[in-house]
Protein backbone atom coordinates (compact mmCIF):
# COMPACT_ATOMS: atom_id res chain seq x y z
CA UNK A 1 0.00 0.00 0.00
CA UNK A 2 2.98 2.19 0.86
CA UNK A 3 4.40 1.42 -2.77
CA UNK A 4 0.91 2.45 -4.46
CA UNK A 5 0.85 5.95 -2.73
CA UNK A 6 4.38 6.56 -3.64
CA UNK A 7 4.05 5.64 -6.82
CA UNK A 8 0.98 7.67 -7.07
CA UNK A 9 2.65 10.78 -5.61
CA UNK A 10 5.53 11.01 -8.19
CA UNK A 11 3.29 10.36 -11.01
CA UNK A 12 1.50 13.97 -9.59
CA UNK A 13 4.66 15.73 -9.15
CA UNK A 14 5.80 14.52 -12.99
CA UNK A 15 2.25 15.59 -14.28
CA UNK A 16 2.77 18.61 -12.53
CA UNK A 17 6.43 19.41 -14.02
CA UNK A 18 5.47 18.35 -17.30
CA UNK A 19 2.81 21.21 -17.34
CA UNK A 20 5.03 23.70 -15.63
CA UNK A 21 7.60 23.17 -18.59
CA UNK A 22 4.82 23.51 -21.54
CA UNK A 23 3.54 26.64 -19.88
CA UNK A 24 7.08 27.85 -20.30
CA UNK A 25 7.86 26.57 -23.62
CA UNK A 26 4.39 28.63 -24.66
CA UNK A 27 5.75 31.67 -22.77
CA UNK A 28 9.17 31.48 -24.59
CA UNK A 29 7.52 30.87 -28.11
CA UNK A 30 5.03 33.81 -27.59
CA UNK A 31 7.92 36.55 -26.33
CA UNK A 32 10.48 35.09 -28.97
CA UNK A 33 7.09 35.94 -31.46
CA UNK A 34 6.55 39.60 -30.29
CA UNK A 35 10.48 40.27 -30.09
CA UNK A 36 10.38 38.72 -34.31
CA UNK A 37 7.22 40.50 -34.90
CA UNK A 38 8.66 44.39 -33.05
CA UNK A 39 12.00 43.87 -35.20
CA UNK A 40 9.96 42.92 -38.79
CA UNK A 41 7.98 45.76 -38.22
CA UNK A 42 10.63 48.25 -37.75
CA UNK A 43 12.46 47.05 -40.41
CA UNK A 44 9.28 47.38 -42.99
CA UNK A 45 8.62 50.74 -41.56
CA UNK A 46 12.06 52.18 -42.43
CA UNK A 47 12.02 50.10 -46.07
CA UNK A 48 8.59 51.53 -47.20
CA UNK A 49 9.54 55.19 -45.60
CA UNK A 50 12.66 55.11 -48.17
CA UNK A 51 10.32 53.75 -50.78
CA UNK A 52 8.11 56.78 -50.40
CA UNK A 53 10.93 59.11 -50.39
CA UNK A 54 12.37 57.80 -53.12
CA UNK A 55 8.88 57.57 -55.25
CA UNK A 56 7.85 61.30 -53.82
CA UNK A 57 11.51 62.27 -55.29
CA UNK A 58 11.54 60.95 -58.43
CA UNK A 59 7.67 62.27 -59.35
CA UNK A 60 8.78 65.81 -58.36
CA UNK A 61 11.97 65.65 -60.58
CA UNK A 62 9.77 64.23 -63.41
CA UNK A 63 7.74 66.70 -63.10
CA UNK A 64 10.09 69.30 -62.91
CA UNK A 65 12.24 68.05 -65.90
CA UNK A 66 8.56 67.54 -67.90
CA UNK A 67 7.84 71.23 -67.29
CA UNK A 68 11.53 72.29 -68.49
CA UNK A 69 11.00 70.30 -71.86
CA UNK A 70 7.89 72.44 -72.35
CA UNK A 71 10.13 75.64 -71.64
CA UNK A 72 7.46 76.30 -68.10
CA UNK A 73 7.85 76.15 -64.19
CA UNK A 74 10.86 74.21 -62.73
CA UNK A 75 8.68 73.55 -60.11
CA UNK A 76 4.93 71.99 -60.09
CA UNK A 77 3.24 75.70 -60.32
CA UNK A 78 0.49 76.45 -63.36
CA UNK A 79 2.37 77.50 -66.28
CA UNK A 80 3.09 81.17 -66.91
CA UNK A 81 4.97 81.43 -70.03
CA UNK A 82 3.43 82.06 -73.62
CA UNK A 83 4.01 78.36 -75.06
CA UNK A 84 2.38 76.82 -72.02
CA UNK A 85 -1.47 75.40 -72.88
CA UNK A 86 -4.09 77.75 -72.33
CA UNK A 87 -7.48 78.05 -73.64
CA UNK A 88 -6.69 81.65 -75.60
CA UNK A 89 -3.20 79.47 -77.36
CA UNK A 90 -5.55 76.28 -78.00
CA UNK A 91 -8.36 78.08 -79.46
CA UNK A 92 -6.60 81.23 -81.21
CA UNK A 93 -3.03 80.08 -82.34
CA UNK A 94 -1.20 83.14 -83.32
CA UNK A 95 1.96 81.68 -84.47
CA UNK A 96 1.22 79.81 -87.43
CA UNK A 97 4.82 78.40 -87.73
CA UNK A 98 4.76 74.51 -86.82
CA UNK A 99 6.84 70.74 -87.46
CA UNK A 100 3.82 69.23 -88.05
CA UNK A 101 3.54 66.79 -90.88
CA UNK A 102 0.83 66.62 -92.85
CA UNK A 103 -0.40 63.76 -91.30
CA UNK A 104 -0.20 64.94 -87.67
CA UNK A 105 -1.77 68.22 -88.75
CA UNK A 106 -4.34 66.64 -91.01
CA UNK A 107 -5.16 64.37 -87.71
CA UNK A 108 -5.41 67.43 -85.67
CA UNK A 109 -7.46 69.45 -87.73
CA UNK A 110 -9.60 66.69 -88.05
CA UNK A 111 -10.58 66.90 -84.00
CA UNK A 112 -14.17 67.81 -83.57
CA UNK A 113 -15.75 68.54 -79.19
CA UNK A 114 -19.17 66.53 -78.94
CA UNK A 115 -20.45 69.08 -76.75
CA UNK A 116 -21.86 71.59 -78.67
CA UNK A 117 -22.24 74.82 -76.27
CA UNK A 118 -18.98 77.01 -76.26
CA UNK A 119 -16.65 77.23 -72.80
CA UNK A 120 -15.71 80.70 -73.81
CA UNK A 121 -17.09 84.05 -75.27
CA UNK A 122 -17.28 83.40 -79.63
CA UNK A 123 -17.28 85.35 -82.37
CA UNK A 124 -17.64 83.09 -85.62
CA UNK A 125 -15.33 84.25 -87.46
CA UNK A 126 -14.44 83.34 -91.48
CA UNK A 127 -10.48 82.62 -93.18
CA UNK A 128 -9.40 84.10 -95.55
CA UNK A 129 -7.02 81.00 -97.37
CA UNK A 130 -4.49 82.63 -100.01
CA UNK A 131 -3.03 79.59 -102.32
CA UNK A 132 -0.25 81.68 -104.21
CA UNK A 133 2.48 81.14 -106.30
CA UNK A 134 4.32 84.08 -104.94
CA UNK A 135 3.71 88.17 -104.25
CA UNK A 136 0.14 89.10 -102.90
CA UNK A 137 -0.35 92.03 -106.18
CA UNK A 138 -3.68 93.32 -104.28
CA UNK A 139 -2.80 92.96 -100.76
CA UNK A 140 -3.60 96.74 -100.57
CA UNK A 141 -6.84 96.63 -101.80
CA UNK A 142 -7.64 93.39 -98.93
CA UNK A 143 -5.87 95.31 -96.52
CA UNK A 144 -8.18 98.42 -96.77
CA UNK A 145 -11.34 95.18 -97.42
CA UNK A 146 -10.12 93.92 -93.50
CA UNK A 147 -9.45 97.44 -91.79
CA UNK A 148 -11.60 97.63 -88.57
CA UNK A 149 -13.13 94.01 -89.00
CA UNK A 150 -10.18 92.45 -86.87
CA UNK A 151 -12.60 90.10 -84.77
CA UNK A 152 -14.73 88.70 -87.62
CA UNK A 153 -11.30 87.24 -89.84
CA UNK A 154 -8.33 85.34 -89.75
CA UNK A 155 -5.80 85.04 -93.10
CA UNK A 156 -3.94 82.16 -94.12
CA UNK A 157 -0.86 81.95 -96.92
CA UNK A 158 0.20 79.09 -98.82
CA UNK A 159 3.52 80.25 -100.83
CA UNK A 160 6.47 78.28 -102.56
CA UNK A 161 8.34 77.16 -99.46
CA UNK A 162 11.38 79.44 -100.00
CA UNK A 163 8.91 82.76 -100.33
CA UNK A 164 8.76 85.20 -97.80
CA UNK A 165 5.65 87.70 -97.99
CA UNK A 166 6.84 91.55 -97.02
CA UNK A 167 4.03 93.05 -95.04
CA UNK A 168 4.32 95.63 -92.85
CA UNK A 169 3.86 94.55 -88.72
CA UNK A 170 0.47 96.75 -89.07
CA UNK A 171 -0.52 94.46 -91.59
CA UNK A 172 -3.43 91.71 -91.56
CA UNK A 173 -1.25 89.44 -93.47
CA UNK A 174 2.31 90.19 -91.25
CA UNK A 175 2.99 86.66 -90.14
CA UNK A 176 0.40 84.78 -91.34
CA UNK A 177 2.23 82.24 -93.91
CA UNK A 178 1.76 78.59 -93.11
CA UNK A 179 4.01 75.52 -93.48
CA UNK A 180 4.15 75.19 -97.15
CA UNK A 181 5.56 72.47 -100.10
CA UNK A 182 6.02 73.00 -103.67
CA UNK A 183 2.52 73.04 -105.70
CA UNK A 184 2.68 72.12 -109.26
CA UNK A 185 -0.38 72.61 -111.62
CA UNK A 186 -2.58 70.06 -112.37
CA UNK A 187 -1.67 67.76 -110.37
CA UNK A 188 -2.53 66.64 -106.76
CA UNK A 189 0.16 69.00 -105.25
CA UNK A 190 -2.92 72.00 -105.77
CA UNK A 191 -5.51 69.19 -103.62
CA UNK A 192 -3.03 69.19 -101.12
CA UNK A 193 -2.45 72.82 -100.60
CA UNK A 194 -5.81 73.30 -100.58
CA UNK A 195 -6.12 70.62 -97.14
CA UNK A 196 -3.00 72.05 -96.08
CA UNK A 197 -4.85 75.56 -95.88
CA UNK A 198 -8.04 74.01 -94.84
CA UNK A 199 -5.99 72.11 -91.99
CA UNK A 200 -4.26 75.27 -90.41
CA UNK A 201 -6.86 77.09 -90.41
CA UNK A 202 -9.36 74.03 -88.72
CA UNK A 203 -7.14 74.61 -85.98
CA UNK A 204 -8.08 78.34 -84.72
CA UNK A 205 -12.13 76.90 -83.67
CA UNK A 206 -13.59 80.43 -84.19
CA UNK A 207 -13.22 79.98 -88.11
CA UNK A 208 -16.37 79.17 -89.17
CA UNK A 209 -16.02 79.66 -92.69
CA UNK A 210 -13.25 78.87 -95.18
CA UNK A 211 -12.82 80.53 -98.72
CA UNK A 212 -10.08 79.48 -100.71
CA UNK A 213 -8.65 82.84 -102.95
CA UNK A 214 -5.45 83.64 -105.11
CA UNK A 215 -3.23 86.08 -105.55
CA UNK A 216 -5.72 87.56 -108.76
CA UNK A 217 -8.58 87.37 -106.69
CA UNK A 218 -10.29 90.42 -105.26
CA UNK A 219 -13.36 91.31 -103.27
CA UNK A 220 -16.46 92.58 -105.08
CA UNK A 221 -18.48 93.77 -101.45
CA UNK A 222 -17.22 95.08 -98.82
CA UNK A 223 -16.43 92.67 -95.48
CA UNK A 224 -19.74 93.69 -93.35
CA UNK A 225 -21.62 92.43 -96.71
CA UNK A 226 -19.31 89.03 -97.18
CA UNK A 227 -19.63 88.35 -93.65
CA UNK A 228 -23.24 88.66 -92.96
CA UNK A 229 -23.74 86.22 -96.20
CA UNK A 230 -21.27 83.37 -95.62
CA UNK A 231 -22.13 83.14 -91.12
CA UNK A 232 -25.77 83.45 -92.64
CA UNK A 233 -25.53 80.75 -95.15
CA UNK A 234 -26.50 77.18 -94.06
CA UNK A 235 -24.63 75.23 -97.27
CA UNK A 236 -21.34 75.36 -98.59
CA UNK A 237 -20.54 77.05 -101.74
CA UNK A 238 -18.18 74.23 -103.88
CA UNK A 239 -19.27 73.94 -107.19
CA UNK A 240 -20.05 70.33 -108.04
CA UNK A 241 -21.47 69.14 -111.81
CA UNK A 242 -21.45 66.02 -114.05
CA UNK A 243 -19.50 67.08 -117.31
CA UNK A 244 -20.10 64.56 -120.11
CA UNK A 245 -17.32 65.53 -121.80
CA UNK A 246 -13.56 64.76 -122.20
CA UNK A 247 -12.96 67.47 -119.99
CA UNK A 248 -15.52 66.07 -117.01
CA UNK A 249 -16.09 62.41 -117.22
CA UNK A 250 -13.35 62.05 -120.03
CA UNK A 251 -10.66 62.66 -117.41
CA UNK A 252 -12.43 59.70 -114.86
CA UNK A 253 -9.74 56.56 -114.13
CA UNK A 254 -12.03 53.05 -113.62
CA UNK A 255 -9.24 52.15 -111.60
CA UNK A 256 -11.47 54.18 -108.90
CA UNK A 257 -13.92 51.06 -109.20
CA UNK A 258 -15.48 50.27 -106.94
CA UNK A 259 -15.10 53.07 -104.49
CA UNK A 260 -15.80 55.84 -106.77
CA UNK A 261 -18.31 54.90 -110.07
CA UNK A 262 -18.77 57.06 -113.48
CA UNK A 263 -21.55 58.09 -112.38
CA UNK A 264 -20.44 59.63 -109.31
CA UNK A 265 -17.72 61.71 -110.69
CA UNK A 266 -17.77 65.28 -110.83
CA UNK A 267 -16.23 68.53 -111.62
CA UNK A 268 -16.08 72.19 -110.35
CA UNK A 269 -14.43 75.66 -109.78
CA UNK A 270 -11.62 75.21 -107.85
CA UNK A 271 -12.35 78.17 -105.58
CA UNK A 272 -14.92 77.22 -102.93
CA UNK A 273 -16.18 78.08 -99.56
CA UNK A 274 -17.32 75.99 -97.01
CA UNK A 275 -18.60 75.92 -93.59
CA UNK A 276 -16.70 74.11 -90.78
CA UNK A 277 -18.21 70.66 -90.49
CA UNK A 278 -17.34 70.00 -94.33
CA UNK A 279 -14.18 71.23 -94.12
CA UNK A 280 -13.21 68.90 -91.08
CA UNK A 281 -14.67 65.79 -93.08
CA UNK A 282 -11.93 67.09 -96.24
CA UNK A 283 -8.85 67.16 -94.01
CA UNK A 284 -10.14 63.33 -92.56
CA UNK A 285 -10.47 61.98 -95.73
CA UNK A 286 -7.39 60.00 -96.30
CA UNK A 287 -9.01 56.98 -98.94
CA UNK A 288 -10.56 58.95 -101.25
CA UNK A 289 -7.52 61.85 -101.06
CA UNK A 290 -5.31 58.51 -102.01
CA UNK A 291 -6.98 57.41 -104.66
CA UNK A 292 -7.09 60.86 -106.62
CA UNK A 293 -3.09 60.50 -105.78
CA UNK A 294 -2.61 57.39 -107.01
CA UNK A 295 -4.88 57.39 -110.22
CA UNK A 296 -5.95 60.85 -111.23
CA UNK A 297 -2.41 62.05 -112.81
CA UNK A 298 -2.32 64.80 -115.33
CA UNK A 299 -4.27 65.65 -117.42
CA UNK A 300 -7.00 64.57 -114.91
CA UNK A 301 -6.71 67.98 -112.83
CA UNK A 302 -7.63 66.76 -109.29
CA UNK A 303 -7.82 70.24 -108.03
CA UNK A 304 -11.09 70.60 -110.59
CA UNK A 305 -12.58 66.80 -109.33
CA UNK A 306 -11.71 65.78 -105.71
CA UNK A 307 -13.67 68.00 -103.48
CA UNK A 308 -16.45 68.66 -105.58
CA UNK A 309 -16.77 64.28 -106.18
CA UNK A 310 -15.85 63.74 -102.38
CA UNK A 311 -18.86 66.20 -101.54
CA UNK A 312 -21.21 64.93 -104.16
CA UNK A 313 -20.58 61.46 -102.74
CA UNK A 314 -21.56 61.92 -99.19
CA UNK A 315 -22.05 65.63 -98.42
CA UNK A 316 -24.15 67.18 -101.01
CA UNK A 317 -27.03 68.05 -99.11
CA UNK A 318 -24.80 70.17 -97.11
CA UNK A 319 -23.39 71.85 -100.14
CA UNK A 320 -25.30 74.37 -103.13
CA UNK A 321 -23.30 73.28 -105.61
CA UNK A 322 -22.28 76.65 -106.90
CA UNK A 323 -19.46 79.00 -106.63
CA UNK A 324 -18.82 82.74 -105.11
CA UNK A 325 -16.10 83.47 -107.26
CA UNK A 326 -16.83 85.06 -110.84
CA UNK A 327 -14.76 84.38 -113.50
CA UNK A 328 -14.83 85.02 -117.23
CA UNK A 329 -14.65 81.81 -119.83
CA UNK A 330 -15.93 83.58 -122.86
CA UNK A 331 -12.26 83.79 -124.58
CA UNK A 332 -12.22 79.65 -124.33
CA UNK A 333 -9.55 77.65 -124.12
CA UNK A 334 -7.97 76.37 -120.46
CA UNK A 335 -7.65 79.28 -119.24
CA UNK A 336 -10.01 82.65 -118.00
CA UNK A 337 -9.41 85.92 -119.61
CA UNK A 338 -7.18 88.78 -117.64
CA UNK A 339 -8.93 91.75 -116.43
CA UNK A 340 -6.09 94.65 -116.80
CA UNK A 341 -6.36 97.79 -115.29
CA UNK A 342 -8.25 99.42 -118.53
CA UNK A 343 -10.83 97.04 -118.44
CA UNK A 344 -11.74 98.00 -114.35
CA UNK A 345 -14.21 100.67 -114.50
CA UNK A 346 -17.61 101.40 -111.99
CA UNK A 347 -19.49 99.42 -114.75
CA UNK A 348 -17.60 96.41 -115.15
CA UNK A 349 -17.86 96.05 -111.15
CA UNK A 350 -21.31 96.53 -111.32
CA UNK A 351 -21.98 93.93 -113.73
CA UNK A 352 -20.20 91.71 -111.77
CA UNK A 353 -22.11 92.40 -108.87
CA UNK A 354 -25.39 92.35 -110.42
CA UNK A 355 -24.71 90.43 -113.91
CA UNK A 356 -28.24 89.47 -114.27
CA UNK A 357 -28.91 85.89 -112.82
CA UNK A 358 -30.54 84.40 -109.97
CA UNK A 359 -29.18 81.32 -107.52
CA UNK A 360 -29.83 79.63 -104.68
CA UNK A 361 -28.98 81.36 -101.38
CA UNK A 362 -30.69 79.11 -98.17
CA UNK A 363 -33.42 77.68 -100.13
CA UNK A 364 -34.77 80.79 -101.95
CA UNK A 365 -33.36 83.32 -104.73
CA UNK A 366 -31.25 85.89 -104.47
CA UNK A 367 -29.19 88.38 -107.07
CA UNK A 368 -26.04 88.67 -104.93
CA UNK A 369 -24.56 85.55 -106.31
CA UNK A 370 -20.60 86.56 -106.37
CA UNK A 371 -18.89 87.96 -103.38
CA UNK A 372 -15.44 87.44 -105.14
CA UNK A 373 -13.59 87.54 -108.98
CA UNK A 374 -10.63 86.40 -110.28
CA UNK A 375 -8.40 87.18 -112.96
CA UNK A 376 -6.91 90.59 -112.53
CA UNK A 377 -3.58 91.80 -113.66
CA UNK A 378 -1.49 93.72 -111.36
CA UNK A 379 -2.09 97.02 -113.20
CA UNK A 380 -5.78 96.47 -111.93
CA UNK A 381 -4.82 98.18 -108.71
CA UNK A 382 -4.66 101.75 -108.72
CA UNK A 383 -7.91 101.19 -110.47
CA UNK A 384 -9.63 98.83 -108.05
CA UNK A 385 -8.30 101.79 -105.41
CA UNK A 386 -10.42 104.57 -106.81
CA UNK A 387 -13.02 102.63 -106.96
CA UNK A 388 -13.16 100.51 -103.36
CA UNK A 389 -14.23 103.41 -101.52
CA UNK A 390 -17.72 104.28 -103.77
CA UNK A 391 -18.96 101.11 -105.65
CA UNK A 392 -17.64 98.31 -103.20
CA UNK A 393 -17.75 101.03 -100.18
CA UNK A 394 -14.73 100.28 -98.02
């Protein structure tokens, strides 16, 4: 009996140590755990501290070496100087000069807003788009046309490349040439200018209308007249006409087949005018454009085909098929006659102005069908001078 308490005793007291020893096993694990756990968390606390540093660091210098590419701030401040993006540099680009290729500007042009209402106080205003082959002959004569009608225009030049227009600082036209390339007549080089004039001046949004002039064309009314008619006008004026001829459908390329048909081909005036919508859907043409470039080679004359087929294709409810330029064909042959200066009197003007005819202006008829003429001579002038301030009254 002695034996079986003994024996019962020690097995308690071994119980008993065996406990004692896991309780402070569990204490050992669970202070060796928050000693691991204090030192991790240090250590992650001073890694993700540098981290930030170094991220907070590098976003300030790449911001600050952004801002010095774009000649602004060297520190994250709004931009101050002229170059930086504002809404008066977006909307009214005064420095026409640009690296743009065609393609980029073409692609910028060609950007239209969805929301319709203007952020910002608009005058619509139309440009003026010179294609010339050199010296502006009756750039006194536009200059006295634009004098005091600053807000309502904007002028565009498309020279030779090499050509440098002399206009006074005063001037409407002083710095107002665009990025040009060599134009050669009759062939697509002309098409090209025209986009290329249509393009730069897509990218000032107060034009609203576009005419396309050259360096023989003058103004038959003064500007408050041209202005009220072209903002008033709800069509394009691009003159667009099946020619069954040699000289309209004689010059088509069925090569075009299938995207453009016989039937579907058309001719016109060079000179147009067009609103803003139609001249955003020219400079984003690129198929059509190409296939004029690849097929329509001289003597197809795509200057005389592409816009007014292009419109009659899938604009020509937006467009009256006419023209606002007057020109004279009665001597035949490729060419118009040349006014000279002895040939510019009140009454030639006149009949110009009011030669007789009717068209279209905004569904109904109207005698005012020319705001513009081409060709005049240089010696047309002094002429054109005398007579601005009584028959055309500017």
């Amino acid at each position: 009996m002695a034996r079986g308490r003994g024996d019962k005793e020690d097995a308690e007291k071994y119980s008993g140590l065996l406990k004692l020893v896991q309780i402070l096993s569990f204490l050992v694990v669970f202070v060796a755990g928050i000693i691991i756990g204090l030192a991790t968390s240090a250590h992650m606390n001073t890694y993700f501290s540098s981290q930030a540093q170094l991220f907070s660091t590098s976003t300030v210098t790449s911001f600050q070496v952004s801002n010095s590419k774009d000649n602004c701030s060297q520190t994250p401040t709004p931009c101050s100087e002229p170059d930086c993006l504002s809404m008066n540099v977006f909307l009214h680009p005064t420095n026409l000069t640009h690296k743009l290729s065609d393609d980029e500007l073409f692609w910028r042009a060609s950007l239209t807003p969805y929301r319709k209402e203007y952020p910002f106080p608009r005058a619509p205003k139309v440009a003026f788009m010179f294609l010339t082959r050199g010296p502006l002959p009756f750039m006194p004569l536009w200059e006295r046309f634009f004098k005091d009608h600053e807000k309502y225009f904007s002028i565009y030049l498309h020279t030779p490349p090499d050509y440098y227009l002399d206009a006074a600082v005063d001037s409407p036209f002083y710095g107002r040439q665009i990025p040009s390339q060599r134009v050669e007549w009759g062939t697509v080089s002309l098409a090209g200018a025209e986009r290329r004039l249509l393009a730069n001046a897509l990218l000032d949004f107060s034009n609203e209308r576009f005419v396309l002039l050259s360096e023989s064309c003058i103004p038959v009314y003064n500007f408050p007249t041209v202005y009220k008619y072209l903002i008033g006008s709800s069509y394009s004026f691009v003159e667009s006409y099946d020619d069954p001829t040699r000289y309209g459908r004689g010059r088509y390329n069925r090569r075009m087949l299938p995207h453009i048909k016989l039937y579907q081909w058309r001719k016109g005036s060079q000179w147009f005018e067009m609103q803003r919508s139609v001249a955003t859907y020219i400079v984003s043409d690129t198929k059509y454009y190409n296939l004029f470039k690849k097929y329509c080679k001289p003597a197809c004359y795509p200057d005389e085909h592409y816009i007014p087929t292009f419109l009659n294709m899938f604009h020509g409810s937006m467009n009256a098929n006419r023209t606002v330029t007057w020109v004279d064909w009665s001597m035949g042959g490729p060419h118009p006659a040349m006014h000279e200066g002895v040939n510019v009197t009140e009454d030639f003007i006149q009949a110009i102005r009011n030669n007789g005819t009717l068209c279209a202006y905004n569904d109904e008829q109207t005698s005012v069908c020319y705001l513009f003429a081409r060709k005049f001579a240089p010696s047309a002038l002094e002429p054109l001078l005398n007579l601005s301030s009584t028959v055309m009254n500017f």
